[in-house]
PDB file of N, CA and C in Angstrom:
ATOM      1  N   UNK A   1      13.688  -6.117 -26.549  1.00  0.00           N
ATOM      2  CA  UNK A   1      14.130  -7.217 -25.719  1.00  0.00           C
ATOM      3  C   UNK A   1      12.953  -7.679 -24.854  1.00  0.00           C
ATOM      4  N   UNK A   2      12.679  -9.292 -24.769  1.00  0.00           N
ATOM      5  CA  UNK A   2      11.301  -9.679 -24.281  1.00  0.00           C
ATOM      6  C   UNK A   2      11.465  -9.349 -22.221  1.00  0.00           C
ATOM      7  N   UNK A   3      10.799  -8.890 -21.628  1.00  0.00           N
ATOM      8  CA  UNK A   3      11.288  -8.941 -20.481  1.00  0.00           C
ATOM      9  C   UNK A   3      10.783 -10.138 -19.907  1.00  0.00           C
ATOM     10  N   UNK A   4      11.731 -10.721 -19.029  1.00  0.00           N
ATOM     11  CA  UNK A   4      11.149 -11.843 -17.732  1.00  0.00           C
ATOM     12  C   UNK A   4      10.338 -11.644 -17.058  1.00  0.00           C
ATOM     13  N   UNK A   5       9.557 -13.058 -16.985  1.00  0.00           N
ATOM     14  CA  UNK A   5       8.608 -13.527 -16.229  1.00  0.00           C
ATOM     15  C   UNK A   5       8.846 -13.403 -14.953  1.00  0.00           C
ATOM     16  N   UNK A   6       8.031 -12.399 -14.360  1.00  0.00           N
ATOM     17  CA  UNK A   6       7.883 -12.054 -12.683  1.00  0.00           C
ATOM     18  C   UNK A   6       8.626 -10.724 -12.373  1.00  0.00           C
ATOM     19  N   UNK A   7       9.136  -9.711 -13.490  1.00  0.00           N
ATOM     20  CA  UNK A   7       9.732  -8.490 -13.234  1.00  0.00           C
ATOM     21  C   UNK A   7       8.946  -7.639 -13.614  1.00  0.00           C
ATOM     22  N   UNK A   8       8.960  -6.791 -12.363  1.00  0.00           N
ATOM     23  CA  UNK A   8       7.616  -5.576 -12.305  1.00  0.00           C
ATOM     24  C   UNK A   8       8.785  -4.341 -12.866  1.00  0.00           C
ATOM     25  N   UNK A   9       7.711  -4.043 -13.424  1.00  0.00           N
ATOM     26  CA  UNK A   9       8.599  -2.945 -14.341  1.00  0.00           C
ATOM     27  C   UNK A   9       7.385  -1.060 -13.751  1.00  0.00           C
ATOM     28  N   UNK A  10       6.717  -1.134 -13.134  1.00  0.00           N
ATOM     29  CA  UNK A  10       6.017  -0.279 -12.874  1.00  0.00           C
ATOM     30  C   UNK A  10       5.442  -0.325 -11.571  1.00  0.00           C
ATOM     31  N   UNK A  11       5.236   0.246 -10.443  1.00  0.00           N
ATOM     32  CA  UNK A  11       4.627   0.733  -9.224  1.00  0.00           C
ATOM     33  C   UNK A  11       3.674   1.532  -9.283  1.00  0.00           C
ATOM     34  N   UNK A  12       2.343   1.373  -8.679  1.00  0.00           N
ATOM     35  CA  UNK A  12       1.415   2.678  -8.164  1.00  0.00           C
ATOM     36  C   UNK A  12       0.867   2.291  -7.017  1.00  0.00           C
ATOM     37  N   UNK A  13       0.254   3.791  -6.651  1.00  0.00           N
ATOM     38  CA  UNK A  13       0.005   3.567  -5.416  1.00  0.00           C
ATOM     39  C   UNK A  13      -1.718   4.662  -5.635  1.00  0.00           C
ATOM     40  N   UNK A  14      -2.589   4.418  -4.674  1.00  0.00           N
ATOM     41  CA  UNK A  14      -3.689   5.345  -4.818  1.00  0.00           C
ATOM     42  C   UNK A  14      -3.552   6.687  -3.725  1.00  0.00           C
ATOM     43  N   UNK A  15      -2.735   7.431  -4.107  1.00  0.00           N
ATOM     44  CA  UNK A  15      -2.450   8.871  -3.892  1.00  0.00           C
ATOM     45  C   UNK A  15      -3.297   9.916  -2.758  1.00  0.00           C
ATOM     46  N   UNK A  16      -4.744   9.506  -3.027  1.00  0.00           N
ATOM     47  CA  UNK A  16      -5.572  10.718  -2.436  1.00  0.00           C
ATOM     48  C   UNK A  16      -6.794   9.657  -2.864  1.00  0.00           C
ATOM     49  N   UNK A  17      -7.364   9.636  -1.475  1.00  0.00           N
ATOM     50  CA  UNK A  17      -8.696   8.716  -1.656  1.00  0.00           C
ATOM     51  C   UNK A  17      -9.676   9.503  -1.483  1.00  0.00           C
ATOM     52  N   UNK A  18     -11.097   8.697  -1.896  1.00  0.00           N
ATOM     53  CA  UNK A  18     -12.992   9.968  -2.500  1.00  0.00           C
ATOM     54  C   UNK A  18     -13.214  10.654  -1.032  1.00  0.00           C
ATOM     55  N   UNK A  19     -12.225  10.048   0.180  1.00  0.00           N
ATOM     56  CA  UNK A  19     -12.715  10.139   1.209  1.00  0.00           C
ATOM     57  C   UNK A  19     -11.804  11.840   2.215  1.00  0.00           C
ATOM     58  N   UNK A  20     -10.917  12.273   0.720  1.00  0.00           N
ATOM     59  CA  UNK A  20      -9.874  13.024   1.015  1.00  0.00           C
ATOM     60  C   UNK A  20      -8.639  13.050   1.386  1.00  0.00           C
ATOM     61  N   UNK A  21      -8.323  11.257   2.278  1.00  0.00           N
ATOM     62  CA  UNK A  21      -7.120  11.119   2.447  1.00  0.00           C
ATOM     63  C   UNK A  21      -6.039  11.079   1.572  1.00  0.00           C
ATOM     64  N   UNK A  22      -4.816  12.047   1.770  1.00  0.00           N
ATOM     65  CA  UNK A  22      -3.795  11.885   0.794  1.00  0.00           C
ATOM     66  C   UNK A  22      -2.772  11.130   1.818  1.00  0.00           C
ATOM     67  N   UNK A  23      -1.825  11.001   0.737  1.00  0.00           N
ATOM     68  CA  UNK A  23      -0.529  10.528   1.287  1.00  0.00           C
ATOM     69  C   UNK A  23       0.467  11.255   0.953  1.00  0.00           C
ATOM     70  N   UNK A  24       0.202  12.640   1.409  1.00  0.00           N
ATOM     71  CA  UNK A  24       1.267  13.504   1.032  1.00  0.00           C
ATOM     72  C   UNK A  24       0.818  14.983   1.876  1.00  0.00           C
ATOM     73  N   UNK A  25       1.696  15.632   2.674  1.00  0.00           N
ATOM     74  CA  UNK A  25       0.900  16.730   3.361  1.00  0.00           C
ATOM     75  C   UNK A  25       0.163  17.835   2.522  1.00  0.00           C
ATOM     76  N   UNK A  26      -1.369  17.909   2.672  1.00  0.00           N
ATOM     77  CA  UNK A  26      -2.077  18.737   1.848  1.00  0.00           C
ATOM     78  C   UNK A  26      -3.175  19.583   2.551  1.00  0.00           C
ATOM     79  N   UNK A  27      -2.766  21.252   2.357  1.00  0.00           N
ATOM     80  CA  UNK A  27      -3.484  21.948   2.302  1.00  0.00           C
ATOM     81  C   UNK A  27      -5.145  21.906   2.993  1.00  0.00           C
ATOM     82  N   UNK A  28      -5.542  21.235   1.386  1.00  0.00           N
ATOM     83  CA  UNK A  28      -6.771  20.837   1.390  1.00  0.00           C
ATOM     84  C   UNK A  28      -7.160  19.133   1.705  1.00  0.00           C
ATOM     85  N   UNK A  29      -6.567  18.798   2.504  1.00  0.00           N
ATOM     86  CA  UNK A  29      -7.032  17.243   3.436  1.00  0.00           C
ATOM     87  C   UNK A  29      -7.925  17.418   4.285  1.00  0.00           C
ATOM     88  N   UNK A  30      -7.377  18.745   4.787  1.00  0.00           N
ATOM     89  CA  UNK A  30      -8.054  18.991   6.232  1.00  0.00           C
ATOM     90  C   UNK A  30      -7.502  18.561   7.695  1.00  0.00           C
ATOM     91  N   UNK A  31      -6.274  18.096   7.661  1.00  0.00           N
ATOM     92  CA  UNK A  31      -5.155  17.439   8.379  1.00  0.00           C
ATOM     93  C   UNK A  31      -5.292  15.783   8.120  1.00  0.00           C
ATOM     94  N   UNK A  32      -6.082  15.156   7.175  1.00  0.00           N
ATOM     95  CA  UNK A  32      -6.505  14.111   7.138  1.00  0.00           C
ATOM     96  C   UNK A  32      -5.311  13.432   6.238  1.00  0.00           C
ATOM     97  N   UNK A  33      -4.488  13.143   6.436  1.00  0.00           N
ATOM     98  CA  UNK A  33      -3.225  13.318   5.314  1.00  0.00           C
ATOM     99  C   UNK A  33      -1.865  11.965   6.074  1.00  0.00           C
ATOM    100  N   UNK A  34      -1.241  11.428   5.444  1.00  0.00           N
ATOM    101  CA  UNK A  34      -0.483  10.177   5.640  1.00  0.00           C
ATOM    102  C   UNK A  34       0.947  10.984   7.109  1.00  0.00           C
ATOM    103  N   UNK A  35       0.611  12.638   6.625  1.00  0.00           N
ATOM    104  CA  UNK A  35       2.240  12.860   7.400  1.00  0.00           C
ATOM    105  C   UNK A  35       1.553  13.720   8.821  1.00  0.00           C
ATOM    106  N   UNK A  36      -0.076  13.914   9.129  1.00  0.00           N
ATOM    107  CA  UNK A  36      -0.551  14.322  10.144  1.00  0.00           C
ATOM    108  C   UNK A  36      -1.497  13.358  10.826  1.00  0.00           C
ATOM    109  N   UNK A  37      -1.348  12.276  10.366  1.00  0.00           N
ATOM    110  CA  UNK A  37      -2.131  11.072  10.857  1.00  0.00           C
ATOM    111  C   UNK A  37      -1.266   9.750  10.415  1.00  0.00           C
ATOM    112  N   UNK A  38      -0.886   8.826  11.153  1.00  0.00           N
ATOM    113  CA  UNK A  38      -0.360   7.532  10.320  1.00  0.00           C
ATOM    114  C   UNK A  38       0.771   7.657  10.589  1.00  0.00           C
ATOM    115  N   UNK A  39       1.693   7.408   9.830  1.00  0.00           N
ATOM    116  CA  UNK A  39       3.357   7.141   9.934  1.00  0.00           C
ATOM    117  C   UNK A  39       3.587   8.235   9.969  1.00  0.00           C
ATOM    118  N   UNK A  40       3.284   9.381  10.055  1.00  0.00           N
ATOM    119  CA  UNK A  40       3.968  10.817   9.469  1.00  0.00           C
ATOM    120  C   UNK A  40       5.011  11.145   8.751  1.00  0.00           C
ATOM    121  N   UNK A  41       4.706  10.804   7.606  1.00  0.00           N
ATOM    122  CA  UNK A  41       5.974  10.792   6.581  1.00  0.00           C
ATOM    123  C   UNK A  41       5.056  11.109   5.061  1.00  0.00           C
ATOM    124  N   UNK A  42       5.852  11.701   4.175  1.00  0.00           N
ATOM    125  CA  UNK A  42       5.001  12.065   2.798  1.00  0.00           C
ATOM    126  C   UNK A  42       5.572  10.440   1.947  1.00  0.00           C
ATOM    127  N   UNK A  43       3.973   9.612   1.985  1.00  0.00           N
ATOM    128  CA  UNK A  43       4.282   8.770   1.388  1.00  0.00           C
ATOM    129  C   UNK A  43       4.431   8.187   0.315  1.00  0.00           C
ATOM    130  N   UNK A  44       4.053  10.086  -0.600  1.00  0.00           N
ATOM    131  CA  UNK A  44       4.255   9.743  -2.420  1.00  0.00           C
ATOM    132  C   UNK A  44       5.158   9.659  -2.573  1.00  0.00           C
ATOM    133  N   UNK A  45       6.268  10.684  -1.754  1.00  0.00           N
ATOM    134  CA  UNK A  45       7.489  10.894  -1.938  1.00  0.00           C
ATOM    135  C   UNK A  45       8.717  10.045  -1.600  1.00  0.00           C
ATOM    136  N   UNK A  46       8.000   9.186  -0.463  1.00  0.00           N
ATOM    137  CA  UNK A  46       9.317   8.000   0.123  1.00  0.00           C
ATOM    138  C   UNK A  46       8.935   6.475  -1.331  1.00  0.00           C
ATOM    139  N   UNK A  47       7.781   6.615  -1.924  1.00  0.00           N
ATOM    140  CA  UNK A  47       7.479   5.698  -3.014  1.00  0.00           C
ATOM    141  C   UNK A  47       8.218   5.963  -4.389  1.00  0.00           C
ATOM    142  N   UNK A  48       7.965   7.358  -4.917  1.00  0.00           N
ATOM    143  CA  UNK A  48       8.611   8.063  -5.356  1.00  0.00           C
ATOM    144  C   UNK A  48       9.999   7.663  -5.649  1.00  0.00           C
ATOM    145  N   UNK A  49      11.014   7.871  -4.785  1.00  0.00           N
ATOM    146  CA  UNK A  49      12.437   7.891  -4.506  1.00  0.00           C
ATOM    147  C   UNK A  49      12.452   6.511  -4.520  1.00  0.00           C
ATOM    148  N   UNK A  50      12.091   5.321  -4.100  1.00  0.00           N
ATOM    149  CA  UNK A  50      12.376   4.080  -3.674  1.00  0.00           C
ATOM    150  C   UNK A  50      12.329   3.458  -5.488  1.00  0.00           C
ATOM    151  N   UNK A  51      11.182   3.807  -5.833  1.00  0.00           N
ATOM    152  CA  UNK A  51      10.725   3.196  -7.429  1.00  0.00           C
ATOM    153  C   UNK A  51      11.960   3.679  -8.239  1.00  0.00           C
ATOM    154  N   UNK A  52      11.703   5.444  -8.163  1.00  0.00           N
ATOM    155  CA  UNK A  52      13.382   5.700  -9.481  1.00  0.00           C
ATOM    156  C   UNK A  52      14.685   5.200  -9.286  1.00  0.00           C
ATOM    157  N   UNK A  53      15.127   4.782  -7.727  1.00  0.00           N
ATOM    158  CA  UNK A  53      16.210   4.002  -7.349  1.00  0.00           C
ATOM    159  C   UNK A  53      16.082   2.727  -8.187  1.00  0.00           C
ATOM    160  N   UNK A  54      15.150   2.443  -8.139  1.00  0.00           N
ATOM    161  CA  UNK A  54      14.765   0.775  -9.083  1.00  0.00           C
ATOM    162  C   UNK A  54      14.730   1.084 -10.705  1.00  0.00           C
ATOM    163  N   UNK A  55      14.517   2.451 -11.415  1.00  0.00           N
ATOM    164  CA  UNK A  55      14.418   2.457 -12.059  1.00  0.00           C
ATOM    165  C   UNK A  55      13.166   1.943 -12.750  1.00  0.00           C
ATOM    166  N   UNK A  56      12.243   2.088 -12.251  1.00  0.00           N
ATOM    167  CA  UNK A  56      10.582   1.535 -12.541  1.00  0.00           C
ATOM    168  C   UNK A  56       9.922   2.958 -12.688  1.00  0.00           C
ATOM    169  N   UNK A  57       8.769   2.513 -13.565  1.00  0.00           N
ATOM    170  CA  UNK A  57       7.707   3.678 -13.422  1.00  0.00           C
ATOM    171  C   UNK A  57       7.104   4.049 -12.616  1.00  0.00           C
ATOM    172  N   UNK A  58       6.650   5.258 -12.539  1.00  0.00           N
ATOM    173  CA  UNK A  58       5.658   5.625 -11.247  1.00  0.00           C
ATOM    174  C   UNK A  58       4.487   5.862 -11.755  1.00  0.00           C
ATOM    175  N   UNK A  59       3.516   5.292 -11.166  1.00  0.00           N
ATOM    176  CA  UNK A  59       2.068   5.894 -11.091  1.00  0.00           C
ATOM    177  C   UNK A  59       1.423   6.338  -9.943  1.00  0.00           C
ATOM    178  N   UNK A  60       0.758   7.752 -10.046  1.00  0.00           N
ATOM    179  CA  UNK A  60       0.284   7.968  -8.920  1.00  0.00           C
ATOM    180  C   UNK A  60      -1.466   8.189  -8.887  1.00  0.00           C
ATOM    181  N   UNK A  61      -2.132   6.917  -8.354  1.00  0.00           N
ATOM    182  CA  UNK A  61      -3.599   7.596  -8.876  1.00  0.00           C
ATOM    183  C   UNK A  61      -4.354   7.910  -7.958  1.00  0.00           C
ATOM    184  N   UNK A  62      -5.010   9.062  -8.184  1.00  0.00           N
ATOM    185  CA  UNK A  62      -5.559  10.224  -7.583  1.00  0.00           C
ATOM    186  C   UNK A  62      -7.207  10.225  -7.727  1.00  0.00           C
ATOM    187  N   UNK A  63      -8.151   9.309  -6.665  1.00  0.00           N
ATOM    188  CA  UNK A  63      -9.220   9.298  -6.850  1.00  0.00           C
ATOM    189  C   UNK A  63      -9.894  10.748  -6.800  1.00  0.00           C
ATOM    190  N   UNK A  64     -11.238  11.249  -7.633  1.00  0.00           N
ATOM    191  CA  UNK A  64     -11.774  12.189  -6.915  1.00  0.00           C
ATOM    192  C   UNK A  64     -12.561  12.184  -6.352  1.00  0.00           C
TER     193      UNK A  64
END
């Protein structure tokens, strides 16, 4: 079935940047992380949940 024009069928987000910041509480950040700095919230996980509610793909990309 052809899908419509202007329906996103997939989400990503860039996960963990060269610079160490994640968006998810980690270990190895160094406290540099989305839920000890920023909104304080794990923000793979509130993306995560919001996308499979939609039923869309997730991508999560993870610079090194």
């Amino acid at each position: 079935m052809p899908m419509a024009l202007g329906v996103a069928t997939r989400n990503g987000i860039t996960s963990k940047y060269h610079e160490g910041f994640t968006m998810w509480p980690s270990p190895q950040s160094w406290n540099w992380n989305a839920v000890d700095v920023g909104p304080h919230r794990d923000l793979a996980v509130d993306l995560a949940k919001s996308v499979k509610a939609r039923n869309l793909r997730r991508i999560l990309w993870v610079q090194p």
